[in-house]
N, C-alpha and C. Protein backbone atom coordinates (compact mmCIF):
# COMPACT_ATOMS: atom_id res chain seq x y z
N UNK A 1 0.80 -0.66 -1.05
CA UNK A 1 1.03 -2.06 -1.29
C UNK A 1 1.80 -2.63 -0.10
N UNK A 2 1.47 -3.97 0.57
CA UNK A 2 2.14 -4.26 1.21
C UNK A 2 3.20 -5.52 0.95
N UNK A 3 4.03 -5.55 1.85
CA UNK A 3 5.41 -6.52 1.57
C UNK A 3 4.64 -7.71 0.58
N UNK A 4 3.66 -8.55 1.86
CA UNK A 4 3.10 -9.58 0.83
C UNK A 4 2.46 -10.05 -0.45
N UNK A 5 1.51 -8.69 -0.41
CA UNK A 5 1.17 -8.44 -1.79
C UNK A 5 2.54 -8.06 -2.75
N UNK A 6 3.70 -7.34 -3.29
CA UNK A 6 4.46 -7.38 -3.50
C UNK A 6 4.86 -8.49 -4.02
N UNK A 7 5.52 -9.60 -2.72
CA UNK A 7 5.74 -10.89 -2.79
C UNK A 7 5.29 -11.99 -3.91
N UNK A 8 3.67 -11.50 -3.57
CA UNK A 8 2.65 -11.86 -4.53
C UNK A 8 2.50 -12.00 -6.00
N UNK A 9 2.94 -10.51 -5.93
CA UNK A 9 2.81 -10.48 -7.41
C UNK A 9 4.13 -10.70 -8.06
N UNK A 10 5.09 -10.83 -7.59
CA UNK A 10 6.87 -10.88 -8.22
C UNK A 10 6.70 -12.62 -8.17
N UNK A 11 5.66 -13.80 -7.55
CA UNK A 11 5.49 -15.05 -7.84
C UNK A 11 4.86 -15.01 -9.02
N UNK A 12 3.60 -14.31 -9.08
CA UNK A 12 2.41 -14.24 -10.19
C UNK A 12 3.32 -14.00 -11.50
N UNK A 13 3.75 -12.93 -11.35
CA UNK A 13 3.94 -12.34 -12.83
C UNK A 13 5.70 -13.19 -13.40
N UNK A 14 6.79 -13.71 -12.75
CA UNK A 14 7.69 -13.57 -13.28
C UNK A 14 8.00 -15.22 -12.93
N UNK A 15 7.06 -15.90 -12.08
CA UNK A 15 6.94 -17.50 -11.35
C UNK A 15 8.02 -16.93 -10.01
N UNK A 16 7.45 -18.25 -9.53
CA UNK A 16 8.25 -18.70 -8.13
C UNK A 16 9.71 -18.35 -8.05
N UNK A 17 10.21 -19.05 -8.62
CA UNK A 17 12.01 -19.35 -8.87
C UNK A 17 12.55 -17.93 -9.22
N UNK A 18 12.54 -17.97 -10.35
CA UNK A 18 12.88 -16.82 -11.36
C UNK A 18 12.11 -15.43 -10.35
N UNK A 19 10.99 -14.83 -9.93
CA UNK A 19 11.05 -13.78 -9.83
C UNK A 19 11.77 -13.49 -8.59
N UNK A 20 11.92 -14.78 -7.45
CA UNK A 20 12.84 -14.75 -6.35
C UNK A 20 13.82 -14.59 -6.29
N UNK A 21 15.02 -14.82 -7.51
CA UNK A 21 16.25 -14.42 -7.90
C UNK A 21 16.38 -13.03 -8.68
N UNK A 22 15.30 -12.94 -9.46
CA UNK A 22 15.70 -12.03 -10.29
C UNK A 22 15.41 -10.27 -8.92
N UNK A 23 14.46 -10.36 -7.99
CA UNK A 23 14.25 -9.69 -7.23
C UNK A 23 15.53 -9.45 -6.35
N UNK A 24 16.40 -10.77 -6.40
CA UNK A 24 17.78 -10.62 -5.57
C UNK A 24 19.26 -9.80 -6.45
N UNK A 25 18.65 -10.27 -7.70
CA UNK A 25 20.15 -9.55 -8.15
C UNK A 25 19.89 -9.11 -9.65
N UNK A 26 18.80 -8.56 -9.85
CA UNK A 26 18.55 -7.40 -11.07
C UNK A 26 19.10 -6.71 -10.40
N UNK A 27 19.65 -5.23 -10.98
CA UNK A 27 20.08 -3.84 -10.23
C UNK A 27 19.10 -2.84 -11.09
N UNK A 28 18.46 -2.40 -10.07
CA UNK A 28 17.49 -1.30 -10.67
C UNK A 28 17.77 0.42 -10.96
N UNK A 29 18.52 1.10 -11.85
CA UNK A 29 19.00 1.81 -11.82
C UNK A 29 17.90 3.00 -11.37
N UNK A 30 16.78 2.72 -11.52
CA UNK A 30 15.82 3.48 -10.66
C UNK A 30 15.68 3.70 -9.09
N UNK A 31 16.27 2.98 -9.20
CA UNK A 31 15.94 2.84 -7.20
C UNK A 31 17.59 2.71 -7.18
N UNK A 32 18.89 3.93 -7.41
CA UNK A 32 20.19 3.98 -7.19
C UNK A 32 20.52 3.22 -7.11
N UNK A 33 20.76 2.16 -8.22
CA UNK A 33 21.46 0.98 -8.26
C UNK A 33 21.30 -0.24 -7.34
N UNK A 34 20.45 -0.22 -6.83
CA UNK A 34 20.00 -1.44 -5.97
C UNK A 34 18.97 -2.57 -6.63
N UNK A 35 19.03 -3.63 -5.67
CA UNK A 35 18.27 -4.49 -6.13
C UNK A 35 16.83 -4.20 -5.56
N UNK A 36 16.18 -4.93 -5.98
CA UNK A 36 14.28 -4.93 -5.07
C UNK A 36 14.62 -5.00 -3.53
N UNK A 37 15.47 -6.54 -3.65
CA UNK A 37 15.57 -6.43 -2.22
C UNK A 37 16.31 -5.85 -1.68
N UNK A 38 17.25 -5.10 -1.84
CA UNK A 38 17.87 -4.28 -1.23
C UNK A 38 17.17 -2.67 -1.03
N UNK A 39 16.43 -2.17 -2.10
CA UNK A 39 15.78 -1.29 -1.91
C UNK A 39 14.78 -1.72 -0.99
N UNK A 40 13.90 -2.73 -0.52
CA UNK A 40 12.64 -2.91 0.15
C UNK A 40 13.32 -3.03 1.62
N UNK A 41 14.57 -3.92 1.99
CA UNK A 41 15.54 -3.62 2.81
C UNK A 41 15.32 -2.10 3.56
N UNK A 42 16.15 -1.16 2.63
CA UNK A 42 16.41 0.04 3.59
C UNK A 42 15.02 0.79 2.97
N UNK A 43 13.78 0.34 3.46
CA UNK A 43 12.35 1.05 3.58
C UNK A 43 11.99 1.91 1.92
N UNK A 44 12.09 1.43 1.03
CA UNK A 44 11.23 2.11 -0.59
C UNK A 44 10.21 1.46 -0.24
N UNK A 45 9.10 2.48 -0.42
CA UNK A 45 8.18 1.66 -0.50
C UNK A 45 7.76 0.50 -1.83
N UNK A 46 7.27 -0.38 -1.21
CA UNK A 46 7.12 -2.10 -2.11
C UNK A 46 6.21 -1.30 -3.67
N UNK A 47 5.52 -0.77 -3.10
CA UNK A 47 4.75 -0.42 -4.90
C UNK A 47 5.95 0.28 -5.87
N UNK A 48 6.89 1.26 -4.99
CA UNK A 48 7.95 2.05 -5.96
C UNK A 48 8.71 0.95 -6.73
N UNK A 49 8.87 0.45 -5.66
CA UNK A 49 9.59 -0.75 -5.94
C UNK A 49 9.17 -1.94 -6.94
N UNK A 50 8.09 -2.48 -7.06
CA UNK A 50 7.20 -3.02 -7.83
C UNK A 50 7.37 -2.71 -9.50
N UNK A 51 6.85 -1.01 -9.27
CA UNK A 51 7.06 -0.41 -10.70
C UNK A 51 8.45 -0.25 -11.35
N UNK A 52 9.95 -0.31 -10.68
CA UNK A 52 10.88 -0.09 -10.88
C UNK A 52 11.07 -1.24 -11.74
N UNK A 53 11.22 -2.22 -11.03
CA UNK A 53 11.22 -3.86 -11.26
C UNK A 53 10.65 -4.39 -12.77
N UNK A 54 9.11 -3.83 -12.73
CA UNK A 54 8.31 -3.62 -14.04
C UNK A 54 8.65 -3.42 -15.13
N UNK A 55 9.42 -1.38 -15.01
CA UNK A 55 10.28 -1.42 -16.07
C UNK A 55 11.18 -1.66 -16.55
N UNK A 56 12.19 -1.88 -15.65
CA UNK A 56 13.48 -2.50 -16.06
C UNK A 56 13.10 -4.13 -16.57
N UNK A 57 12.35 -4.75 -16.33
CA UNK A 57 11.86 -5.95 -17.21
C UNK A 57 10.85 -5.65 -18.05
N UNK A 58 10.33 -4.60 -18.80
CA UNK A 58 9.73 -4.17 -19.71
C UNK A 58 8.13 -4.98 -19.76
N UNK A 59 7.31 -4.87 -18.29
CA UNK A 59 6.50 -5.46 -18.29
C UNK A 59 5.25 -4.57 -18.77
N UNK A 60 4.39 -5.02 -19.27
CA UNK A 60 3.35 -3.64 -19.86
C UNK A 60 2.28 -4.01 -18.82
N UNK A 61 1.37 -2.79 -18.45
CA UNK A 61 1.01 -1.95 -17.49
C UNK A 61 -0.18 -3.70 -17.28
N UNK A 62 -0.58 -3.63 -18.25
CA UNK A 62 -1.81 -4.71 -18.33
C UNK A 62 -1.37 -5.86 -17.23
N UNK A 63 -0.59 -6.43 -17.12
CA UNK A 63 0.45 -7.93 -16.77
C UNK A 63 0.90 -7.53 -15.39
N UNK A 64 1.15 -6.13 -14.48
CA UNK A 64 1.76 -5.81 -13.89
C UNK A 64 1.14 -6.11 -12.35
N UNK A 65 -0.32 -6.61 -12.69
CA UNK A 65 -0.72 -6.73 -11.51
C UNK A 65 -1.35 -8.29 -11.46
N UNK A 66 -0.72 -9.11 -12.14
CA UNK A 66 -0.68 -10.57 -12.52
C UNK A 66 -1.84 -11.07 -12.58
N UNK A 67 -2.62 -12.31 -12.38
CA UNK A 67 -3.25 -12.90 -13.36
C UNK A 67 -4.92 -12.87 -12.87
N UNK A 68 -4.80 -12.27 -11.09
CA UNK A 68 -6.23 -11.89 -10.87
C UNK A 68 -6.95 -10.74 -11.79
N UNK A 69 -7.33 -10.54 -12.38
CA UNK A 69 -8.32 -9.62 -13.31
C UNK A 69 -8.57 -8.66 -12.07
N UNK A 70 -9.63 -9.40 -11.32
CA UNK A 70 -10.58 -8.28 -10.32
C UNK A 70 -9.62 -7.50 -8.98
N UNK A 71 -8.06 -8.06 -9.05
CA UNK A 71 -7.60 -7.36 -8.32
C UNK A 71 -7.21 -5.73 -8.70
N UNK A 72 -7.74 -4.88 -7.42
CA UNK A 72 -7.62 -3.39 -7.79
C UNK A 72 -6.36 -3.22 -8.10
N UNK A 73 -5.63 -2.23 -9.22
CA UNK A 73 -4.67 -1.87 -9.25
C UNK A 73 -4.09 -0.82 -8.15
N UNK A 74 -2.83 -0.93 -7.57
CA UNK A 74 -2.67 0.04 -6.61
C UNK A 74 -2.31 1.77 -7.56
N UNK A 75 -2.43 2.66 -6.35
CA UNK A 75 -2.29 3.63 -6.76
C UNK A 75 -1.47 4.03 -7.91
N UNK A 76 -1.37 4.98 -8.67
CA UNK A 76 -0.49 5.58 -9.89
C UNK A 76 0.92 5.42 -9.20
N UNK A 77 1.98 5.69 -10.15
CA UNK A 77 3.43 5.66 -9.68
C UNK A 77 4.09 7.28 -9.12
C-alpha cells in the first residue's frame, strides 16, 4: 500500500476532518503506542498501519477498504 492510497482510504472510510485528526492522535497500542502518524513517520509500513487503525476503531473487514467495491483489497495482515 502506498502513502497515498493510505491517505485515501483514512478520507474514505472515517471523512476528511475526523480521519485527519483521529490519524494524529489515536494511540495505537499495536504499533507501541504510537499514533498512525507517528508510526508512518519512523517507516511501518502504511498497510500495518492501516489495519492497526482499523482495529482499534473496530472497523469490520468489509468497510476497510472504503466505498470503491472494485478496489483490490491489499494483501492479508
Amino acid at each position: 500500500m502506498r502513502y497515498s492510497e493510505f491517505w485515501s482510504l483514512v478520507d474514505d472510510v472515517f471523512g476528511d476532518a475526523y480521519g485527519r485528526t483521529l490519524a494524529g492522535v489515536q494511540v495505537l497500542t499495536e504499533l507501541d503506542s504510537r499514533t498512525a502518524v507517528q508510526a508512518l513517520d519512523d517507516g511501518v509500513d502504511p498497510r500495518v498501519v492501516w489495519h492497526a487503525l482499523c482495529d482499534a476503531m473496530d472497523v469490520p473487514d468489509e468497510r476497510r477498504w472504503g466505498s470503491d467495491r472494485r478496489r483490490p483489497a491489499p494483501p492479508a495482515r
